[in-house]
C-alpha atoms as a PDB file:
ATOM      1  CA  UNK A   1      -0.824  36.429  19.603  1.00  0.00           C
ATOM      2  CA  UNK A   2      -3.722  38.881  18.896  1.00  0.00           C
ATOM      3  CA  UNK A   3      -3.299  40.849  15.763  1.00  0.00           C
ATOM      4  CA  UNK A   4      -6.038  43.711  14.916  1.00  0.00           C
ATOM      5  CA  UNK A   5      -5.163  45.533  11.927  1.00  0.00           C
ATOM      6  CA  UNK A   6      -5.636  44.964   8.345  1.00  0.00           C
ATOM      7  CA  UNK A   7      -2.593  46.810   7.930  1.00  0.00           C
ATOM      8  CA  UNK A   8      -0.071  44.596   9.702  1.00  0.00           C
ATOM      9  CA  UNK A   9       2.649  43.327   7.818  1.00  0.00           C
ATOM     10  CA  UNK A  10       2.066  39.855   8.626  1.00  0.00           C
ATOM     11  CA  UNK A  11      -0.955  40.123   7.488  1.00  0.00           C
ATOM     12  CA  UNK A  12       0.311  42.168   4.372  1.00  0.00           C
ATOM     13  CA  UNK A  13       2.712  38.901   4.220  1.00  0.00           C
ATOM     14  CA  UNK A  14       0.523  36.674   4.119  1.00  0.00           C
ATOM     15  CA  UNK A  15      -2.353  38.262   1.929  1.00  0.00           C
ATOM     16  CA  UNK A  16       0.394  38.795  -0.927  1.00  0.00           C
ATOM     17  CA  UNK A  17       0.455  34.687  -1.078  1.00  0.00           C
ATOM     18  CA  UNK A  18      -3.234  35.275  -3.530  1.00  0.00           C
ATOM     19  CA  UNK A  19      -0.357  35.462  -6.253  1.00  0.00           C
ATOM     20  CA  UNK A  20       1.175  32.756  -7.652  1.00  0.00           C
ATOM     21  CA  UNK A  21       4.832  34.358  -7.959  1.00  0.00           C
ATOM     22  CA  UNK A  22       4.454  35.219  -4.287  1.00  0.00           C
ATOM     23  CA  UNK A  23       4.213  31.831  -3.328  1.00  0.00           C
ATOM     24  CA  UNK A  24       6.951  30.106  -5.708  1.00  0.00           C
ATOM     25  CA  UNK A  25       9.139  32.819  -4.344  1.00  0.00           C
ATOM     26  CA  UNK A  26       8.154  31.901  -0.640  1.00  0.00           C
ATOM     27  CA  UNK A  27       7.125  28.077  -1.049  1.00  0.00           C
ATOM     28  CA  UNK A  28       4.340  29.324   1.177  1.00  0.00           C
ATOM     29  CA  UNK A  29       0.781  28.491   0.344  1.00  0.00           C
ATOM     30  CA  UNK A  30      -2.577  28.685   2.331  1.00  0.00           C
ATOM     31  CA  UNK A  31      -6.127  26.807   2.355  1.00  0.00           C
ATOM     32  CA  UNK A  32      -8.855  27.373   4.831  1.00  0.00           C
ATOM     33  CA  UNK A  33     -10.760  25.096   6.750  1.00  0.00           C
ATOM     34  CA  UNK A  34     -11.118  22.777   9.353  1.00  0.00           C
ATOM     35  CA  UNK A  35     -10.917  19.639   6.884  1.00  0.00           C
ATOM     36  CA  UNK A  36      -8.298  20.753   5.287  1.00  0.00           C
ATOM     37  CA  UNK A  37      -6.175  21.326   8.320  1.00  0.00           C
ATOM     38  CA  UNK A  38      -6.899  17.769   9.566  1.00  0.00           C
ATOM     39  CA  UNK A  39      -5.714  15.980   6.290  1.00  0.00           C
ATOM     40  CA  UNK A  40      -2.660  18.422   6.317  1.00  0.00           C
ATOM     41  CA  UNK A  41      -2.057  17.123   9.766  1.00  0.00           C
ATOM     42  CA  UNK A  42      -3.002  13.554   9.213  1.00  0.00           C
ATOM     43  CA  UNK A  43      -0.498  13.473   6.647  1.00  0.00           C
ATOM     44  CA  UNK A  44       2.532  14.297   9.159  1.00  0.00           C
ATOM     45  CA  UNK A  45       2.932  17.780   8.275  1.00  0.00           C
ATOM     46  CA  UNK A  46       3.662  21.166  10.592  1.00  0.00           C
ATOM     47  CA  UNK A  47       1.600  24.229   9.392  1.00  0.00           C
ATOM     48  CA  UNK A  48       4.110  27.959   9.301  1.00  0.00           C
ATOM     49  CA  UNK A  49       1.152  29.643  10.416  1.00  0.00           C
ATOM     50  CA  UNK A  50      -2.786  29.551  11.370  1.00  0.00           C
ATOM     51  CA  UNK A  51      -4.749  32.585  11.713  1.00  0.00           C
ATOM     52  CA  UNK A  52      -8.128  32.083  13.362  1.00  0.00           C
ATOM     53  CA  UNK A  53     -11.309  34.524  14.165  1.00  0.00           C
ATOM     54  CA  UNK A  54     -11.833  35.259  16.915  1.00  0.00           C
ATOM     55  CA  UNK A  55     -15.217  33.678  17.314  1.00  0.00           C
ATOM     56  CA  UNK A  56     -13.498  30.180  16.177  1.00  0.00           C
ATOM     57  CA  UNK A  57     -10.774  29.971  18.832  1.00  0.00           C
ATOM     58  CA  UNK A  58     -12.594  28.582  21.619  1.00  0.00           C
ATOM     59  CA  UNK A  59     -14.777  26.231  18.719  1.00  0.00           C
ATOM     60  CA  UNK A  60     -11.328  24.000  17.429  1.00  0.00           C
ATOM     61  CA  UNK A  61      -8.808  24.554  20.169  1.00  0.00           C
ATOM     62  CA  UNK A  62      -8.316  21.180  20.285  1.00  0.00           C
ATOM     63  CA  UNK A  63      -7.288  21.041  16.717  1.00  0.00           C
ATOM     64  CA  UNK A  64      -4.944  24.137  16.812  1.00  0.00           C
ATOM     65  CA  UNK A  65      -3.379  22.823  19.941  1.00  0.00           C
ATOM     66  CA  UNK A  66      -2.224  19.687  17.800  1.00  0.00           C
ATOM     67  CA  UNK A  67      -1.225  22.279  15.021  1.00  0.00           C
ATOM     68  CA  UNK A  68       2.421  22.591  17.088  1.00  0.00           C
ATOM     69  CA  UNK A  69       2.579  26.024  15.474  1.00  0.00           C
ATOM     70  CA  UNK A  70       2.664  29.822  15.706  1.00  0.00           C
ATOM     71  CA  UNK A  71      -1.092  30.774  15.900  1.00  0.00           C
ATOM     72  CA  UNK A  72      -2.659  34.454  15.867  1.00  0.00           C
ATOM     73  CA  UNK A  73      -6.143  35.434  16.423  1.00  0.00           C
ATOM     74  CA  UNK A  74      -7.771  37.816  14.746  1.00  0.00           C
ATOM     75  CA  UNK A  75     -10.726  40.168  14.420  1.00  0.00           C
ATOM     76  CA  UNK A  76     -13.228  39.797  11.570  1.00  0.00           C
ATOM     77  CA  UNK A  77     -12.081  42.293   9.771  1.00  0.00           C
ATOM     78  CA  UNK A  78      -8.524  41.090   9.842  1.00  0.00           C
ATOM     79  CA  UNK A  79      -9.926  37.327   8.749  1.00  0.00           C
ATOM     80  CA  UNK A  80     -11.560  38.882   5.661  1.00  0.00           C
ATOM     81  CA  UNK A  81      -8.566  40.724   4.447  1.00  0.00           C
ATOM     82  CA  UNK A  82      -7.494  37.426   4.154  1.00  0.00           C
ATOM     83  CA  UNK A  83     -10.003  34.856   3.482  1.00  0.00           C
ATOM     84  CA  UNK A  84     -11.651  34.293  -0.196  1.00  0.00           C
ATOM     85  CA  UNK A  85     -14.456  31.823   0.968  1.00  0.00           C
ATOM     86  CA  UNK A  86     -18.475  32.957   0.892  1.00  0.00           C
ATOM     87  CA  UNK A  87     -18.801  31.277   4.077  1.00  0.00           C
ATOM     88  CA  UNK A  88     -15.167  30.907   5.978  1.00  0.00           C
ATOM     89  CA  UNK A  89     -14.904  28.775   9.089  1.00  0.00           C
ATOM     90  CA  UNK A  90     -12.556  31.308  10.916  1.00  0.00           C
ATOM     91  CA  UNK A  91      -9.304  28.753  10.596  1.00  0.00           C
ATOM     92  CA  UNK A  92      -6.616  30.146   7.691  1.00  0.00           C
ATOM     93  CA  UNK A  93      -3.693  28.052   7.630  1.00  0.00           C
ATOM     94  CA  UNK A  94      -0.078  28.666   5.886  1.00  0.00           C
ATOM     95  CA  UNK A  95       2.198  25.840   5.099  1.00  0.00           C
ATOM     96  CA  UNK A  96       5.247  25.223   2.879  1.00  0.00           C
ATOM     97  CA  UNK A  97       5.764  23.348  -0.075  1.00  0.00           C
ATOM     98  CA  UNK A  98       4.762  19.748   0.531  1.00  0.00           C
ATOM     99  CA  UNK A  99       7.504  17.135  -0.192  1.00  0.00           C
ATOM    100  CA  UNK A 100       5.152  14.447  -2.021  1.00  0.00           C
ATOM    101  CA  UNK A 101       5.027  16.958  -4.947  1.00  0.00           C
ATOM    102  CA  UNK A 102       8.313  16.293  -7.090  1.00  0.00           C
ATOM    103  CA  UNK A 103       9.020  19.601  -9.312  1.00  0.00           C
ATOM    104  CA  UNK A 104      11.114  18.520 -12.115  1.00  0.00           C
ATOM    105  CA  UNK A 105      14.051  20.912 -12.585  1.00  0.00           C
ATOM    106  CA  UNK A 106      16.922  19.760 -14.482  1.00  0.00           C
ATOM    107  CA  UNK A 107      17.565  16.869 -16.609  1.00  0.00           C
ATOM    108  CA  UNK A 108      18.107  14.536 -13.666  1.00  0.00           C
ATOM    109  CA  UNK A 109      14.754  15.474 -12.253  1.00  0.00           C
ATOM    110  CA  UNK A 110      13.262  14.358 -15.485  1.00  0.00           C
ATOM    111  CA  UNK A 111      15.187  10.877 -16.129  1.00  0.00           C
ATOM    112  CA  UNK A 112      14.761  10.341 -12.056  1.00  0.00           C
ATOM    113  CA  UNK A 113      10.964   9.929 -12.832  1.00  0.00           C
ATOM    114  CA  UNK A 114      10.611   6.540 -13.546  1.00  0.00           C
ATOM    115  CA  UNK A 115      12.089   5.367 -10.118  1.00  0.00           C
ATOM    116  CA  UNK A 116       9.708   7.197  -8.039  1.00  0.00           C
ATOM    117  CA  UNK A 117       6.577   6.028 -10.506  1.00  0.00           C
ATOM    118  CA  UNK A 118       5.705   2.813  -8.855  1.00  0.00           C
ATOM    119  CA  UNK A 119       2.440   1.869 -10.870  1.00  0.00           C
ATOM    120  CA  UNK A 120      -0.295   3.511 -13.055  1.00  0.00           C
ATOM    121  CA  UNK A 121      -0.600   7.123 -13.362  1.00  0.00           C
ATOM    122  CA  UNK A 122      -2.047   9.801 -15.281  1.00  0.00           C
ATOM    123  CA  UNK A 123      -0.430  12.621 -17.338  1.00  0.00           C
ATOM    124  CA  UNK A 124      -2.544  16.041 -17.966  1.00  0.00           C
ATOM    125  CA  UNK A 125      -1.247  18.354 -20.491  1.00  0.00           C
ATOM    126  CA  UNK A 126      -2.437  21.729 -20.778  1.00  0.00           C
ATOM    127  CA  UNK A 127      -5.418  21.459 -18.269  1.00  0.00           C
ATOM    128  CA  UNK A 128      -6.175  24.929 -16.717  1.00  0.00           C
ATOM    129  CA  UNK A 129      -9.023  24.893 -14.733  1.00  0.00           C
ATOM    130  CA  UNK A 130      -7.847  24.411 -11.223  1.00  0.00           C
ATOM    131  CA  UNK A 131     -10.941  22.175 -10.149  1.00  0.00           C
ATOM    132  CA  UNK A 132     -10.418  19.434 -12.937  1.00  0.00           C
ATOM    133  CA  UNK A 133      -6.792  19.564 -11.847  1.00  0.00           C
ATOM    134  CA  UNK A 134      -7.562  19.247  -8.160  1.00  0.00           C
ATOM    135  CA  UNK A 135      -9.738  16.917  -8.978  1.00  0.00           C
ATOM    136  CA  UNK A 136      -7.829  14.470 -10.562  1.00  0.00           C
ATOM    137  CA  UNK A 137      -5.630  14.242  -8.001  1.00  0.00           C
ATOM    138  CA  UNK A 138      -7.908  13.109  -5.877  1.00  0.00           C
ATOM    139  CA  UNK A 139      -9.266  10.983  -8.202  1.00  0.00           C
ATOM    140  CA  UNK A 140      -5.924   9.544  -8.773  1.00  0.00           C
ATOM    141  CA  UNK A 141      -5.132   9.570  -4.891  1.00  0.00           C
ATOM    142  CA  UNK A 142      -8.632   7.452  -4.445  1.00  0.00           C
ATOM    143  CA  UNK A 143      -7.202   4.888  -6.578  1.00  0.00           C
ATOM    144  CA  UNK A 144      -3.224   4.768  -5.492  1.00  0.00           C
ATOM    145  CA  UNK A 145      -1.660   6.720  -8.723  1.00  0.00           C
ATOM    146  CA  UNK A 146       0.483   9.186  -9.876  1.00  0.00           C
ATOM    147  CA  UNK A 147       0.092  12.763 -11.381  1.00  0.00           C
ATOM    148  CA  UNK A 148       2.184  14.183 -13.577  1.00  0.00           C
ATOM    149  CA  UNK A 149       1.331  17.797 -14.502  1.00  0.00           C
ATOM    150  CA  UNK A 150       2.887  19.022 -17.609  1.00  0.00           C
ATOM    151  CA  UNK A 151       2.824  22.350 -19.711  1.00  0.00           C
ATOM    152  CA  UNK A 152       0.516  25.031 -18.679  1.00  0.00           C
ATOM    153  CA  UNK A 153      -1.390  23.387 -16.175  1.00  0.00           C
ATOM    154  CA  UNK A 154      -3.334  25.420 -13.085  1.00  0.00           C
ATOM    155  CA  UNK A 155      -0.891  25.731 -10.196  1.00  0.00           C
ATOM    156  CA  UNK A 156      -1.235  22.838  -7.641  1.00  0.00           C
ATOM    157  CA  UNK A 157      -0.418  25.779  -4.948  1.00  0.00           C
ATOM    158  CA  UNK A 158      -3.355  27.759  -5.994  1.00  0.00           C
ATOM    159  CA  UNK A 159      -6.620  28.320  -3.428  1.00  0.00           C
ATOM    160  CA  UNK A 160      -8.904  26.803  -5.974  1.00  0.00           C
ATOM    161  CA  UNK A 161      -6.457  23.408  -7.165  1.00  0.00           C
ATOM    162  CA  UNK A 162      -6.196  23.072  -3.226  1.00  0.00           C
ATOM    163  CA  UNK A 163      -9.749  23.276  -2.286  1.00  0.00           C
ATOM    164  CA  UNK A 164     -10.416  20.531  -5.148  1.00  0.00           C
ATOM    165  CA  UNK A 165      -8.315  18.126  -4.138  1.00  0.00           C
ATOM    166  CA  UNK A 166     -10.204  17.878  -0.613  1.00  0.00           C
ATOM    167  CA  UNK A 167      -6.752  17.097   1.161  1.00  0.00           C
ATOM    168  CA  UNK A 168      -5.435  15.082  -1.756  1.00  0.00           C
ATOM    169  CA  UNK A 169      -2.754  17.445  -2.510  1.00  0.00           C
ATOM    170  CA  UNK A 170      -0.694  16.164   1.068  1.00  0.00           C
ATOM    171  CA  UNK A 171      -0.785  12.730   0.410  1.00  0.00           C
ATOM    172  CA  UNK A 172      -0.662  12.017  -4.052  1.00  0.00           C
ATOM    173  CA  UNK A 173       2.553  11.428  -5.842  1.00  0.00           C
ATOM    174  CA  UNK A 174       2.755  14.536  -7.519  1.00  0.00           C
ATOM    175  CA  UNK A 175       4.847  15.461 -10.119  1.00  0.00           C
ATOM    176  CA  UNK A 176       5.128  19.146 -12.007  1.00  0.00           C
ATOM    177  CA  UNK A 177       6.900  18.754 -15.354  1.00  0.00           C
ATOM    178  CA  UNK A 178       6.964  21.855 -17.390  1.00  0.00           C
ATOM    179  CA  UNK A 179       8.443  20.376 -20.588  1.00  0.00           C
ATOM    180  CA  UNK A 180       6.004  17.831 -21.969  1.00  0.00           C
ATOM    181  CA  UNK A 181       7.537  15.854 -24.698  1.00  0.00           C
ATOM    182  CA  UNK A 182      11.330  16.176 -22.519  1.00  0.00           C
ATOM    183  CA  UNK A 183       8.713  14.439 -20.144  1.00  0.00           C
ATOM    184  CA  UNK A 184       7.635  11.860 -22.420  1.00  0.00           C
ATOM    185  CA  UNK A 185      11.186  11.171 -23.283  1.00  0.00           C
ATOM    186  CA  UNK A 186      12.066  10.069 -20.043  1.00  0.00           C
ATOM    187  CA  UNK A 187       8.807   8.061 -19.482  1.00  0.00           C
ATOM    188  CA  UNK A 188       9.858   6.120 -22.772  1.00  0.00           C
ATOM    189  CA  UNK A 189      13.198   5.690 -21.728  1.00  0.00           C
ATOM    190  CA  UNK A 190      12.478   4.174 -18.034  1.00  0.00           C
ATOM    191  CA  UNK A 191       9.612   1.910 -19.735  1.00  0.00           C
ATOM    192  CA  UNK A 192       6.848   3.461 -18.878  1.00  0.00           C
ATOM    193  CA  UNK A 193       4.466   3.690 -21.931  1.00  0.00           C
ATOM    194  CA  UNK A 194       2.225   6.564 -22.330  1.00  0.00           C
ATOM    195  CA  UNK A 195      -1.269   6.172 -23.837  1.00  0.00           C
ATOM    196  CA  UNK A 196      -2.765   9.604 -25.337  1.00  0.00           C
ATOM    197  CA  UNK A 197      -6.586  10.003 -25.057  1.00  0.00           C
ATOM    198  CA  UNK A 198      -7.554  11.071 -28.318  1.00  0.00           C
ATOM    199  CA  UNK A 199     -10.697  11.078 -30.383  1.00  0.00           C
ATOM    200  CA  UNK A 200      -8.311   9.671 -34.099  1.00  0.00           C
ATOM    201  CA  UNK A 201      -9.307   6.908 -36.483  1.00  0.00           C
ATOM    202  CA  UNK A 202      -6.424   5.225 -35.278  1.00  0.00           C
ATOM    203  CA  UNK A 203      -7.288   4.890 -31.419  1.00  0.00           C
ATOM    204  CA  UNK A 204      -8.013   2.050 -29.703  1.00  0.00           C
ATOM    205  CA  UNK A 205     -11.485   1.460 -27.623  1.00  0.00           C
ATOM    206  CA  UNK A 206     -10.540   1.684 -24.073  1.00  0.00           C
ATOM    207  CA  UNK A 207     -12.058  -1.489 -22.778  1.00  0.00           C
ATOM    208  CA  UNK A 208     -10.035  -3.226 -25.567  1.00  0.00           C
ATOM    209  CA  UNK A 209      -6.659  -1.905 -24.692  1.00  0.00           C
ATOM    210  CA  UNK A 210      -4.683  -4.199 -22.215  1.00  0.00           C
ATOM    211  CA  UNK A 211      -3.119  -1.687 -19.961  1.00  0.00           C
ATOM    212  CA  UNK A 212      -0.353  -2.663 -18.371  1.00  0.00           C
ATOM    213  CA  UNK A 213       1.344  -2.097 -14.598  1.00  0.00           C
ATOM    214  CA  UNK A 214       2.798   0.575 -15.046  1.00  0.00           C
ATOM    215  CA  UNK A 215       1.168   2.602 -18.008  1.00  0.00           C
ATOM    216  CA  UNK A 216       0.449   6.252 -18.138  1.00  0.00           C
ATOM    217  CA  UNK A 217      -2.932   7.880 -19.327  1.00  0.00           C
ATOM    218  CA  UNK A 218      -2.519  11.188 -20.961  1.00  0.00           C
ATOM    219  CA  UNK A 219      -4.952  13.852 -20.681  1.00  0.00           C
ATOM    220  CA  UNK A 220      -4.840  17.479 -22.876  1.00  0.00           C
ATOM    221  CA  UNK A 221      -6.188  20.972 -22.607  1.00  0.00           C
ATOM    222  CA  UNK A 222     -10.495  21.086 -21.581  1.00  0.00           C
ATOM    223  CA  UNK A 223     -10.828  22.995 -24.853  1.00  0.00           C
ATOM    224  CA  UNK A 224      -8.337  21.373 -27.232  1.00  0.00           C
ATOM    225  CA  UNK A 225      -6.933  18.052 -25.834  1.00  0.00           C
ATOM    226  CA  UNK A 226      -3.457  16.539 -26.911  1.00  0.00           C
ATOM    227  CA  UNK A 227      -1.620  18.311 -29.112  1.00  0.00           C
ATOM    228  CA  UNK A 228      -0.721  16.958 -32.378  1.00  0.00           C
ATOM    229  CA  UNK A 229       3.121  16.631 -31.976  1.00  0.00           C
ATOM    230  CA  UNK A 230       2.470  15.394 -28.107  1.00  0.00           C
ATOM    231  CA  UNK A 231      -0.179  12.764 -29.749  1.00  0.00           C
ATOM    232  CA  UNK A 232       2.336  11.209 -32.189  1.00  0.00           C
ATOM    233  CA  UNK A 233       5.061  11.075 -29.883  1.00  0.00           C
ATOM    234  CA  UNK A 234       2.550   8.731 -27.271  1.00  0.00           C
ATOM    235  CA  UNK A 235       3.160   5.029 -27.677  1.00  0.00           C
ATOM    236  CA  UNK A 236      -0.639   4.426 -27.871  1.00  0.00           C
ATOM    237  CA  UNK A 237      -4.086   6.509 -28.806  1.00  0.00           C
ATOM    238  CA  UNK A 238      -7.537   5.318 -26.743  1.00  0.00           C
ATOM    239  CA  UNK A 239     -10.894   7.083 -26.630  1.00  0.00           C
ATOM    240  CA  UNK A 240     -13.935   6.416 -24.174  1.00  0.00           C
ATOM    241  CA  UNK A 241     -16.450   5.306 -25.985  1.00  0.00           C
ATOM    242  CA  UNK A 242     -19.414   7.391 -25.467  1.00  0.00           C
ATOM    243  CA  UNK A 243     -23.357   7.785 -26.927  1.00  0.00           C
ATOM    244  CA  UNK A 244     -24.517  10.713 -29.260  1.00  0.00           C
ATOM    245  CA  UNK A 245     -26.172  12.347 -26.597  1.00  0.00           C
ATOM    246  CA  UNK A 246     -22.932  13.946 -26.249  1.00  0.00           C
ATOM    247  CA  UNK A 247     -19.855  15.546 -27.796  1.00  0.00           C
ATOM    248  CA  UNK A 248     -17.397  15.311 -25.341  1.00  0.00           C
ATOM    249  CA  UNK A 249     -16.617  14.632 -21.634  1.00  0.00           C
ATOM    250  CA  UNK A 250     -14.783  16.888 -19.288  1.00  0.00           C
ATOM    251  CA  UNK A 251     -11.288  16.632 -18.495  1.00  0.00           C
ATOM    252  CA  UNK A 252     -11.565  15.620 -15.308  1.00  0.00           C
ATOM    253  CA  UNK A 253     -14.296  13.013 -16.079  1.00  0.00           C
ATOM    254  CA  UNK A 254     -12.312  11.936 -18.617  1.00  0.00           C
ATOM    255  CA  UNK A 255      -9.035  11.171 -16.198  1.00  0.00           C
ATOM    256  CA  UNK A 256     -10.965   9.776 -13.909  1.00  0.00           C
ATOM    257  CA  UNK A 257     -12.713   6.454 -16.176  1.00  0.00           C
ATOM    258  CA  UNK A 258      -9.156   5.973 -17.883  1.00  0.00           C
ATOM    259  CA  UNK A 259      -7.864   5.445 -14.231  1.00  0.00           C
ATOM    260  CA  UNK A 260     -10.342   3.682 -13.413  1.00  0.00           C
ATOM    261  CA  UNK A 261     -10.144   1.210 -15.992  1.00  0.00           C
ATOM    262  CA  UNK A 262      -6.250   1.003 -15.443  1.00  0.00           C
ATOM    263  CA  UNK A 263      -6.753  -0.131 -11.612  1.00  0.00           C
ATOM    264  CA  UNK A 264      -9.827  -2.247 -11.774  1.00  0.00           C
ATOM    265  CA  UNK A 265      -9.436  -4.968  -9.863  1.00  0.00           C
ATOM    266  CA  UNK A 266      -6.345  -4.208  -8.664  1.00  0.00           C
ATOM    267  CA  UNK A 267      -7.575  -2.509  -5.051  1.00  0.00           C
END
């Protein structure tokens, strides 16, 4: 299927997906790229859509045959109606929902948690910029763990949280938990302990704090961290220790040592 105009409706369709209430309402998202496409695929998943220039077709039709999907070319001009990259390959894919991400509705949803948490994993509170988020979960993906996104976070769905996570996002055990403290609740409850990283007089040096199997990291807001009432409800406060050549580390940074430290050795 050949489609020429910017003004198509598919193309309308699909273009409306740059907002975030389009694609909760659809449970349609999109990411660009020939990497992308191959972990998607990898991963045992069937794109909705691909749209590809038509100065790409010929390039990957070996990939888009093994897409087993509906697949339009378009002019260059129709691509960049659609595309937000600098420097697009000329392959746009749409997909639903993934089923490895776990969005936590109801009360069930919440309590269910602990049965589908089978080791270490890392909470992030707050966090808003869509690169630390995407890259934390494939940090955490690297290094077999969970993700629990609570609060505010940056949308897993969104261009910039899927570009991060460098094909992360199809594989991670993801979970989006809106209510934080309803989430710690239910970590508590199904023994999970959660340990908030938090500069306080009171925190323990990681290095000196024996994690155990199944123990959660917490991780706050880039500018802020934890908040207070999340802090005190955590079974446990760390910090990374760190020189004076610096104040703090990012977020993602951050995750990423306190999950490392929580799977050393066990890879």
């Amino acid at each position: 299927m050949r489609i020429e105009s910017r003004s198509n409706p598919t193309i309308k369709n699909t273009a409306a997906l740059k907002d975030k209430r389009e694609r909760e309402e659809k449970r349609l998202f999109f990411f660009e790229g020939v990497h992308l496409l191959e972990e998607y695929l990898r991963a045992g998943n069937t794109p909705y859509r691909i749209f590809v220039r038509e100065d790409a077709e010929k390039r990957y039709a070996s990939l888009l045959k093994s897409a087993n999907c509906d697949i339009y070319t378009v002019t260059e001009s129709v691509y960049n109606k659609l595309t937000d990259e600098k420097a697009p390959q000329g392959i746009f894919t749409v997909a639903g929902y993934t089923e490895n991400v776990c969005i936590c509705a109801s009360e069930a949803d919440y309590y269910g948690l602990c049965k589908k948490i089978k080791g270490n994993s890392v909470l992030l509170c707050d966090l808003q910029d869509a690169g630390n988020v995407g890259t934390v979960i494939r940090t955490a993906a690297a290094l077999d763990c969970a993700v629990l996104l609570c609060g505010s976070c940056a949308d897993i769905y969104s261009p910039k949280t899927v570009r991060a996570t460098m094909g992360a996002l199809f594989t991670a055990d993801i979970f989006v938990c809106p209510d934080p403290l309803k989430t710690l609740s239910a970590l508590a409850e199904g023994g999970i302990r959660v340990i908030a990283s938090a500069l306080d007089e009171s925190a323990v040096r990681l290095g000196e704090v024996e994690i155990g199997e199944r123990d959660c990291f917490a991780v706050g807001n880039e500018g802020q961290g934890l908040k207070p009432e999340f802090i005190s409800a955590c079974a446990l406060k760390c910090f990374i220790p760190m020189s004076d050549k610096t104040e703090s580390l990012n977020a993602a940074s951050a995750a990423s040592m306190l999950l490392w430290e929580a799977r050393r050795g066990k890879l």
